[in-house]
C-alpha atoms as a PDB file:
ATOM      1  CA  UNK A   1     -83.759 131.375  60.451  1.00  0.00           C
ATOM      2  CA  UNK A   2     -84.436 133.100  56.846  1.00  0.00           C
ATOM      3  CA  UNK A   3     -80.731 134.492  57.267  1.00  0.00           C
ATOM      4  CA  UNK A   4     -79.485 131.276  57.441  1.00  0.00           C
ATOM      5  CA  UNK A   5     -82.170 129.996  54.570  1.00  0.00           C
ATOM      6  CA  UNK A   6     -80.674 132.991  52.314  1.00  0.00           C
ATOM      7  CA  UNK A   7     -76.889 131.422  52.900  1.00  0.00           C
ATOM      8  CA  UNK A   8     -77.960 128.064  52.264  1.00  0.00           C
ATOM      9  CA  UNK A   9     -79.752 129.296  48.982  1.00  0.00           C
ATOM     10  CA  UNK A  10     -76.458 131.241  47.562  1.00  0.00           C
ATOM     11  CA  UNK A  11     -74.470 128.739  47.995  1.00  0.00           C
ATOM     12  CA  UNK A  12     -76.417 126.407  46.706  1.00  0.00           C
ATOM     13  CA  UNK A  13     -76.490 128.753  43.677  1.00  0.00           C
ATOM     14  CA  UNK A  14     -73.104 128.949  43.397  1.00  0.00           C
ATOM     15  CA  UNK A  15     -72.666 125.276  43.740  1.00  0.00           C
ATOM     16  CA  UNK A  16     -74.828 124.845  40.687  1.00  0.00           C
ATOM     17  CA  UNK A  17     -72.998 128.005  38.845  1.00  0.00           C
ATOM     18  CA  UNK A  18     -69.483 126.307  40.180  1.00  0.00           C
ATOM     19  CA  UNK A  19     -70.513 122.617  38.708  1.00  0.00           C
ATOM     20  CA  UNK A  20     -72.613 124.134  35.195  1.00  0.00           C
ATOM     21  CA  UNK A  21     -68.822 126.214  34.959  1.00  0.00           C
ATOM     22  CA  UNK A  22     -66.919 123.093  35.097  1.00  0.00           C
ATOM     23  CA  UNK A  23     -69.609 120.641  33.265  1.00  0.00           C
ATOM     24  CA  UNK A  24     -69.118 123.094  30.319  1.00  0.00           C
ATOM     25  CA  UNK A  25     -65.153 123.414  30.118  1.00  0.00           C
ATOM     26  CA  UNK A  26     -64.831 119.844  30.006  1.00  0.00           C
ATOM     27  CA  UNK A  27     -67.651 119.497  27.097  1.00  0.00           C
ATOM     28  CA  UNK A  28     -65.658 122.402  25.048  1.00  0.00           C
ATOM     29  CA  UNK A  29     -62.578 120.485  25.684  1.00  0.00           C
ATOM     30  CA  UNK A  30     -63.963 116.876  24.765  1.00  0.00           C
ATOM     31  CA  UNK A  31     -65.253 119.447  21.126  1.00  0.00           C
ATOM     32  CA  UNK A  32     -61.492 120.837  20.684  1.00  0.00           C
ATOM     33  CA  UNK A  33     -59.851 117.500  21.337  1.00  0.00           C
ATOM     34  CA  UNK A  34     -62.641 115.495  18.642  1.00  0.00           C
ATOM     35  CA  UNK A  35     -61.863 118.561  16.382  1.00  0.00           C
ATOM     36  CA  UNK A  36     -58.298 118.048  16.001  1.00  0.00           C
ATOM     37  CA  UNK A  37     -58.825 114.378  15.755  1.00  0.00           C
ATOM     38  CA  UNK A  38     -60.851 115.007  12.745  1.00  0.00           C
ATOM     39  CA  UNK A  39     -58.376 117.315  11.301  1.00  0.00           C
ATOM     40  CA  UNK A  40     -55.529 114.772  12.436  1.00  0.00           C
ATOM     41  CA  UNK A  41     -57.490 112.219  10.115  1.00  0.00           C
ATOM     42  CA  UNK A  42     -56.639 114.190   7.256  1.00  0.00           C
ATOM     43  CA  UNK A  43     -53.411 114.873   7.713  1.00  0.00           C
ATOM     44  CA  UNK A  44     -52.656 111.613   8.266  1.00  0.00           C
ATOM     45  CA  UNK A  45     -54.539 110.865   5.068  1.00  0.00           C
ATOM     46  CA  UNK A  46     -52.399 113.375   3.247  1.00  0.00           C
ATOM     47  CA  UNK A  47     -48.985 112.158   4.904  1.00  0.00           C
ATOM     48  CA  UNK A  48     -49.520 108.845   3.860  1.00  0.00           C
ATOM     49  CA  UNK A  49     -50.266 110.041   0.413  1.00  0.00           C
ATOM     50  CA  UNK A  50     -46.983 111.805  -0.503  1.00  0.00           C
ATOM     51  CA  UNK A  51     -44.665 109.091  -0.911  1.00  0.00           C
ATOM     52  CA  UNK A  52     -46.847 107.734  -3.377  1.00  0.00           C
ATOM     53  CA  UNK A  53     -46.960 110.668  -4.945  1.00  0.00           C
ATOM     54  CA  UNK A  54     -43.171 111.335  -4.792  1.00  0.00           C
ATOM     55  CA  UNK A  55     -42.517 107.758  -5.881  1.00  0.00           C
ATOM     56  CA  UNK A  56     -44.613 108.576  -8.959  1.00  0.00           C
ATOM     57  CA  UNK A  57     -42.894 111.454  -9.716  1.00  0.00           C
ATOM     58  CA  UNK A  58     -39.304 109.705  -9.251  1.00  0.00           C
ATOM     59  CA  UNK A  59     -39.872 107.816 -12.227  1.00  0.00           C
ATOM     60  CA  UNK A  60     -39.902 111.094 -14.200  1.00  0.00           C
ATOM     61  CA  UNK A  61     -38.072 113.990 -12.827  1.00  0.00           C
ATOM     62  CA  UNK A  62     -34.924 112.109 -11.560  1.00  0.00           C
ATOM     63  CA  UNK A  63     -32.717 114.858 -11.608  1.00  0.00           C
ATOM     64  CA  UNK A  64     -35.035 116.767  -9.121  1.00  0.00           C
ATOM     65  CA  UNK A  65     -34.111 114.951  -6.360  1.00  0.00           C
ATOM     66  CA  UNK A  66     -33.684 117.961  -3.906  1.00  0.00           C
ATOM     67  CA  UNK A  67     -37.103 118.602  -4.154  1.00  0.00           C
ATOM     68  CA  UNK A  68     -38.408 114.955  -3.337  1.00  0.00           C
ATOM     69  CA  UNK A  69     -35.480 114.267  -0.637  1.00  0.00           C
ATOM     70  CA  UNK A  70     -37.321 117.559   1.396  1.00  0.00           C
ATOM     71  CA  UNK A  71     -40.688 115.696   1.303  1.00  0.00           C
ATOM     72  CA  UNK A  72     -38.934 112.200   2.071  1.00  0.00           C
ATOM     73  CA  UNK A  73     -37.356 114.317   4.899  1.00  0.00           C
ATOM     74  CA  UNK A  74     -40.961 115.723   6.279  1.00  0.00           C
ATOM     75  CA  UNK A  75     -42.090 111.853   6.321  1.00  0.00           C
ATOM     76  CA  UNK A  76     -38.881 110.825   8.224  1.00  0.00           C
ATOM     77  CA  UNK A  77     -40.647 110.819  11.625  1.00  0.00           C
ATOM     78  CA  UNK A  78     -43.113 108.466  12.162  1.00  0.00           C
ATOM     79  CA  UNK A  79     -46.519 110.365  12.201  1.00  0.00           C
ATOM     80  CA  UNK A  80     -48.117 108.109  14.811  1.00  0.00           C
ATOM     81  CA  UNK A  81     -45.493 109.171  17.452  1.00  0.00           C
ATOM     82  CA  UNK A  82     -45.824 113.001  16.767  1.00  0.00           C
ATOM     83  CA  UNK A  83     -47.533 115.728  19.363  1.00  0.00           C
ATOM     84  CA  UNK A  84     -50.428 117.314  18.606  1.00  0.00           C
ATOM     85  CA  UNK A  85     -48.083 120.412  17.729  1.00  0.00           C
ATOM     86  CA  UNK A  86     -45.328 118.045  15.906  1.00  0.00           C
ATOM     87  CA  UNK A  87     -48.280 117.118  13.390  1.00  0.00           C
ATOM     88  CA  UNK A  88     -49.670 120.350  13.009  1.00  0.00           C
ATOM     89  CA  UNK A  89     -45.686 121.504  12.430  1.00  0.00           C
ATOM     90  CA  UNK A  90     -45.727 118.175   9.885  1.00  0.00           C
ATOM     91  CA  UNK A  91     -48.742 119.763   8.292  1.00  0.00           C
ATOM     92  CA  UNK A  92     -47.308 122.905   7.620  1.00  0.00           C
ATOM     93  CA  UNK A  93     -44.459 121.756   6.349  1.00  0.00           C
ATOM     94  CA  UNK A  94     -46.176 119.442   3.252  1.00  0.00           C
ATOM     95  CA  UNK A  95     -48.603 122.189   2.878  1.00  0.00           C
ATOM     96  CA  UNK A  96     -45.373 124.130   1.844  1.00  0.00           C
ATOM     97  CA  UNK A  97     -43.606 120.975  -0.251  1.00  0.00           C
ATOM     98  CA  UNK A  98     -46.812 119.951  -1.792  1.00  0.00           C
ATOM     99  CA  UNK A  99     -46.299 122.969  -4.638  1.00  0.00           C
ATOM    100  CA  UNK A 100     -43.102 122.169  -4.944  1.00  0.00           C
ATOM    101  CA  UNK A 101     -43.057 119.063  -6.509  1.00  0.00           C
ATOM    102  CA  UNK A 102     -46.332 119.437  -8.145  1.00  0.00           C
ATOM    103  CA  UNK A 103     -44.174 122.185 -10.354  1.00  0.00           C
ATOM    104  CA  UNK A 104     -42.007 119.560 -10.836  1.00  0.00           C
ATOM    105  CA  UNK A 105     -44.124 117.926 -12.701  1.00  0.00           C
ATOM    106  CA  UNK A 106     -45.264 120.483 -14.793  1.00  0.00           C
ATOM    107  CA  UNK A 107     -42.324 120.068 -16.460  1.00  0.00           C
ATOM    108  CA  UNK A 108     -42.868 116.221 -17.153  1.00  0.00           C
ATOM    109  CA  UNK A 109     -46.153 116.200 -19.960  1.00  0.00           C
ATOM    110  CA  UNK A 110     -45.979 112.478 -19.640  1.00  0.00           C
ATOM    111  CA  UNK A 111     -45.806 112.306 -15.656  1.00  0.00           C
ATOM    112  CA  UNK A 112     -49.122 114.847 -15.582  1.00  0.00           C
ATOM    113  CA  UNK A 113     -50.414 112.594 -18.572  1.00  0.00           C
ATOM    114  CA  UNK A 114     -49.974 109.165 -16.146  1.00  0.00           C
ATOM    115  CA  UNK A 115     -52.908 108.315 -14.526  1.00  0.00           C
ATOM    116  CA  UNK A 116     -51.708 107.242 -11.420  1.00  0.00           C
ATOM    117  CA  UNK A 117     -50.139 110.636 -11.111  1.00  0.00           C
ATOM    118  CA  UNK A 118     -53.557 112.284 -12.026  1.00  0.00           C
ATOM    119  CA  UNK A 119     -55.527 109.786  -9.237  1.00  0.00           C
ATOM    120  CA  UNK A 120     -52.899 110.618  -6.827  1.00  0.00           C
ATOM    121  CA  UNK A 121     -53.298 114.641  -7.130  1.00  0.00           C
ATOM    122  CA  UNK A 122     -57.161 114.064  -7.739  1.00  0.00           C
ATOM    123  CA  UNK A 123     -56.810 112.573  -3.877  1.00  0.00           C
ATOM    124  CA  UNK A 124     -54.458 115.202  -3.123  1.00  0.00           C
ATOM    125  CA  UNK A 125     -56.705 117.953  -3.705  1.00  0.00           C
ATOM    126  CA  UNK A 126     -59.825 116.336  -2.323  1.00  0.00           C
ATOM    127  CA  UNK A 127     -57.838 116.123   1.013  1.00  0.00           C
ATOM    128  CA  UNK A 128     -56.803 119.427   0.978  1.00  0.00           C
ATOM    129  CA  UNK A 129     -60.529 120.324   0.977  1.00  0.00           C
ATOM    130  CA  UNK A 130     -61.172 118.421   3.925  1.00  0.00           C
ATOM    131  CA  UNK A 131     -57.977 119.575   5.851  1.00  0.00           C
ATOM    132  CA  UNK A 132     -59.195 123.305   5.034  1.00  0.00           C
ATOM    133  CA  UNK A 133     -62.592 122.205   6.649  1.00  0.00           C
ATOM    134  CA  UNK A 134     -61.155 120.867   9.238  1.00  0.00           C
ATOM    135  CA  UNK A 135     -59.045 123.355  10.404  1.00  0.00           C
ATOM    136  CA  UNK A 136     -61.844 125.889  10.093  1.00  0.00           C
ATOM    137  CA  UNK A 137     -64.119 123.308  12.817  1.00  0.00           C
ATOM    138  CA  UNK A 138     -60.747 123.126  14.422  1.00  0.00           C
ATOM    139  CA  UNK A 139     -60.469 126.584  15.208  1.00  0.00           C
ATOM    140  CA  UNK A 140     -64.050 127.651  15.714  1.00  0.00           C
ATOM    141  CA  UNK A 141     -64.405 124.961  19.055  1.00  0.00           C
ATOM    142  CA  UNK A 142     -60.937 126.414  20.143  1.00  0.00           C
ATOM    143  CA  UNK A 143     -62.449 129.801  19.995  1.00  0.00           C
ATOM    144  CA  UNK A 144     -64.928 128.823  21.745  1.00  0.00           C
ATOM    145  CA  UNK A 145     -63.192 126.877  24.825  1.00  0.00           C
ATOM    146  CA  UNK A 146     -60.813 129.888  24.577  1.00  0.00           C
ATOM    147  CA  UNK A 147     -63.784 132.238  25.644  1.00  0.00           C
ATOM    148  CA  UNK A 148     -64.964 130.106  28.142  1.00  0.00           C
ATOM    149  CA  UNK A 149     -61.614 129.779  29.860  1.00  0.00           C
ATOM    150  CA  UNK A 150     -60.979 133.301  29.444  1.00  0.00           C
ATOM    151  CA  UNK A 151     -64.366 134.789  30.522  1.00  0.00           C
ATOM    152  CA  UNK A 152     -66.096 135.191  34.249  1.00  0.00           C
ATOM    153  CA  UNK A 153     -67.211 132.932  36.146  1.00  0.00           C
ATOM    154  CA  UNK A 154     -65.853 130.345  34.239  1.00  0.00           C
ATOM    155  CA  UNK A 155     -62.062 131.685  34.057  1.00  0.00           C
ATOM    156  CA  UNK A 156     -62.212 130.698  38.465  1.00  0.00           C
ATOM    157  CA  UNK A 157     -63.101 126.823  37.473  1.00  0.00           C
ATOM    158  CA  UNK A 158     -60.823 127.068  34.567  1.00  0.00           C
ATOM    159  CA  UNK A 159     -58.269 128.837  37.425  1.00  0.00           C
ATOM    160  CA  UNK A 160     -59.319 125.901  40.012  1.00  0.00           C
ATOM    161  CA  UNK A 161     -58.711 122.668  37.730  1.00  0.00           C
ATOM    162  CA  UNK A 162     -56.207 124.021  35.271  1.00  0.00           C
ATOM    163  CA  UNK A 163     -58.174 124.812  31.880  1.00  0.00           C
ATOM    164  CA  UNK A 164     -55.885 126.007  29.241  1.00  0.00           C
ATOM    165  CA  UNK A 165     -56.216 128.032  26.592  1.00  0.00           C
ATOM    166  CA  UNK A 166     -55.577 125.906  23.486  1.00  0.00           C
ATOM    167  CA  UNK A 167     -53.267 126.835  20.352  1.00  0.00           C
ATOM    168  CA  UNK A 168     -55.674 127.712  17.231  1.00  0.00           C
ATOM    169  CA  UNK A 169     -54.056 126.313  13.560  1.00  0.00           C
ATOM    170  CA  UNK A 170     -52.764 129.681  12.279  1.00  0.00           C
ATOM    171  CA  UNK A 171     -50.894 129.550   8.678  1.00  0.00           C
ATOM    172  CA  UNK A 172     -47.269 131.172   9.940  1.00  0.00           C
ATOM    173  CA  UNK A 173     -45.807 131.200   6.898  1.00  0.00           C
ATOM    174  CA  UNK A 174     -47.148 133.056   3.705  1.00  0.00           C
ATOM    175  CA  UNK A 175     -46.756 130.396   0.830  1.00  0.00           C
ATOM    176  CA  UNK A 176     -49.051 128.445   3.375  1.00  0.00           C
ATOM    177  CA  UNK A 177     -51.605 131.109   2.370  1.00  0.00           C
ATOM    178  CA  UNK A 178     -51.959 130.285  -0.856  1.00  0.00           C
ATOM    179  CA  UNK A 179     -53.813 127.205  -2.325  1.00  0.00           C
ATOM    180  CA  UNK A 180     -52.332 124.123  -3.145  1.00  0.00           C
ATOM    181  CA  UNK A 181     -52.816 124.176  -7.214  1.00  0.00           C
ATOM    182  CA  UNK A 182     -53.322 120.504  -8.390  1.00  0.00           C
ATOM    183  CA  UNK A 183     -52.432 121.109 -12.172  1.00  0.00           C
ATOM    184  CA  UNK A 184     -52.559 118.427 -15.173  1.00  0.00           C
END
């Protein structure tokens, strides 16, 4: 009689351990997916501002149309239709235009002097901000899914009901690492 008790009791433990295990993967997950939404937000925010912002700068610099044609390229694909990883890709490729044609203007007193040009990178580098944020919430509920998935006893639910470990936003490239300077 207590042997059987005892049985009962452990798995009954490990029933609650087994459900607690899963309960919490799904919670991290629901965190990583509302994570990148935010930081999707922004980027979205930011895509939508660069044609406005290469439009502006058209009127000045019109023999610098390499430089906007790669940004008008990076917009080409509707942003709504991307992957996750196609918009993080998108992401990383205007982080890497954005200084680009912002030393185009440099070169155009009157374009830096325009104040739609000065609202525009004003917006520019407030969104920045918030993508920087973003990605830093991003990758701290990634870590954290990441070590539940990876750790005991959770890794055997994550094993059970197929758990991945997700991608964290990592700057690949090294101009990424460096700040976006809005200059006037």
């Amino acid at each position: 009689m207590v042997p059987a008790i005892i049985a009962i009791a452990v798995v009954v433990i490990i029933l609650i351990a087994f459900i607690a295990g899963y309960n919490k993967l799904v919670k991290q997950r629901i965190t990583v997916d509302e994570a990148f939404s935010t930081m999707d937000v922004y980027l979205k925010k930011r895509f939508d501002l660069i044609p406005n912002l290469v439009e502006t700068v058209k009127g000045y610099a019109k023999h610098e149309a390499d430089t906007l044609e790669q940004l008008a390229a990076l917009r080409s694909k509707s942003y709504d239709s991307m992957s996750q990883e196609e918009k993080i890709a998108s992401g990383a490729a205007l982080s890497q235009a954005i200084p680009k044609i912002l030393a185009v203007a440099e070169a155009y007193p009157e374009l830096r002097a325009s104040d739609n040009f000065r609202d525009l990178t004003n917006q520019l580098s407030r969104v920045e901000d918030d993508i920087a944020n973003a990605r830093k919430y991003f990758n701290g509920a990634v870590k954290q899914y990441n070590v539940s998935v990876q750790t005991v006893p959770n890794n055997i639910v994550a094993a059970l009901f197929h758990f991945e470990t997700k991608q964290m936003y990592e700057v690949k490239e090294d101009s990424e690492r460096e700040n976006v300077k809005v200059v006037f």
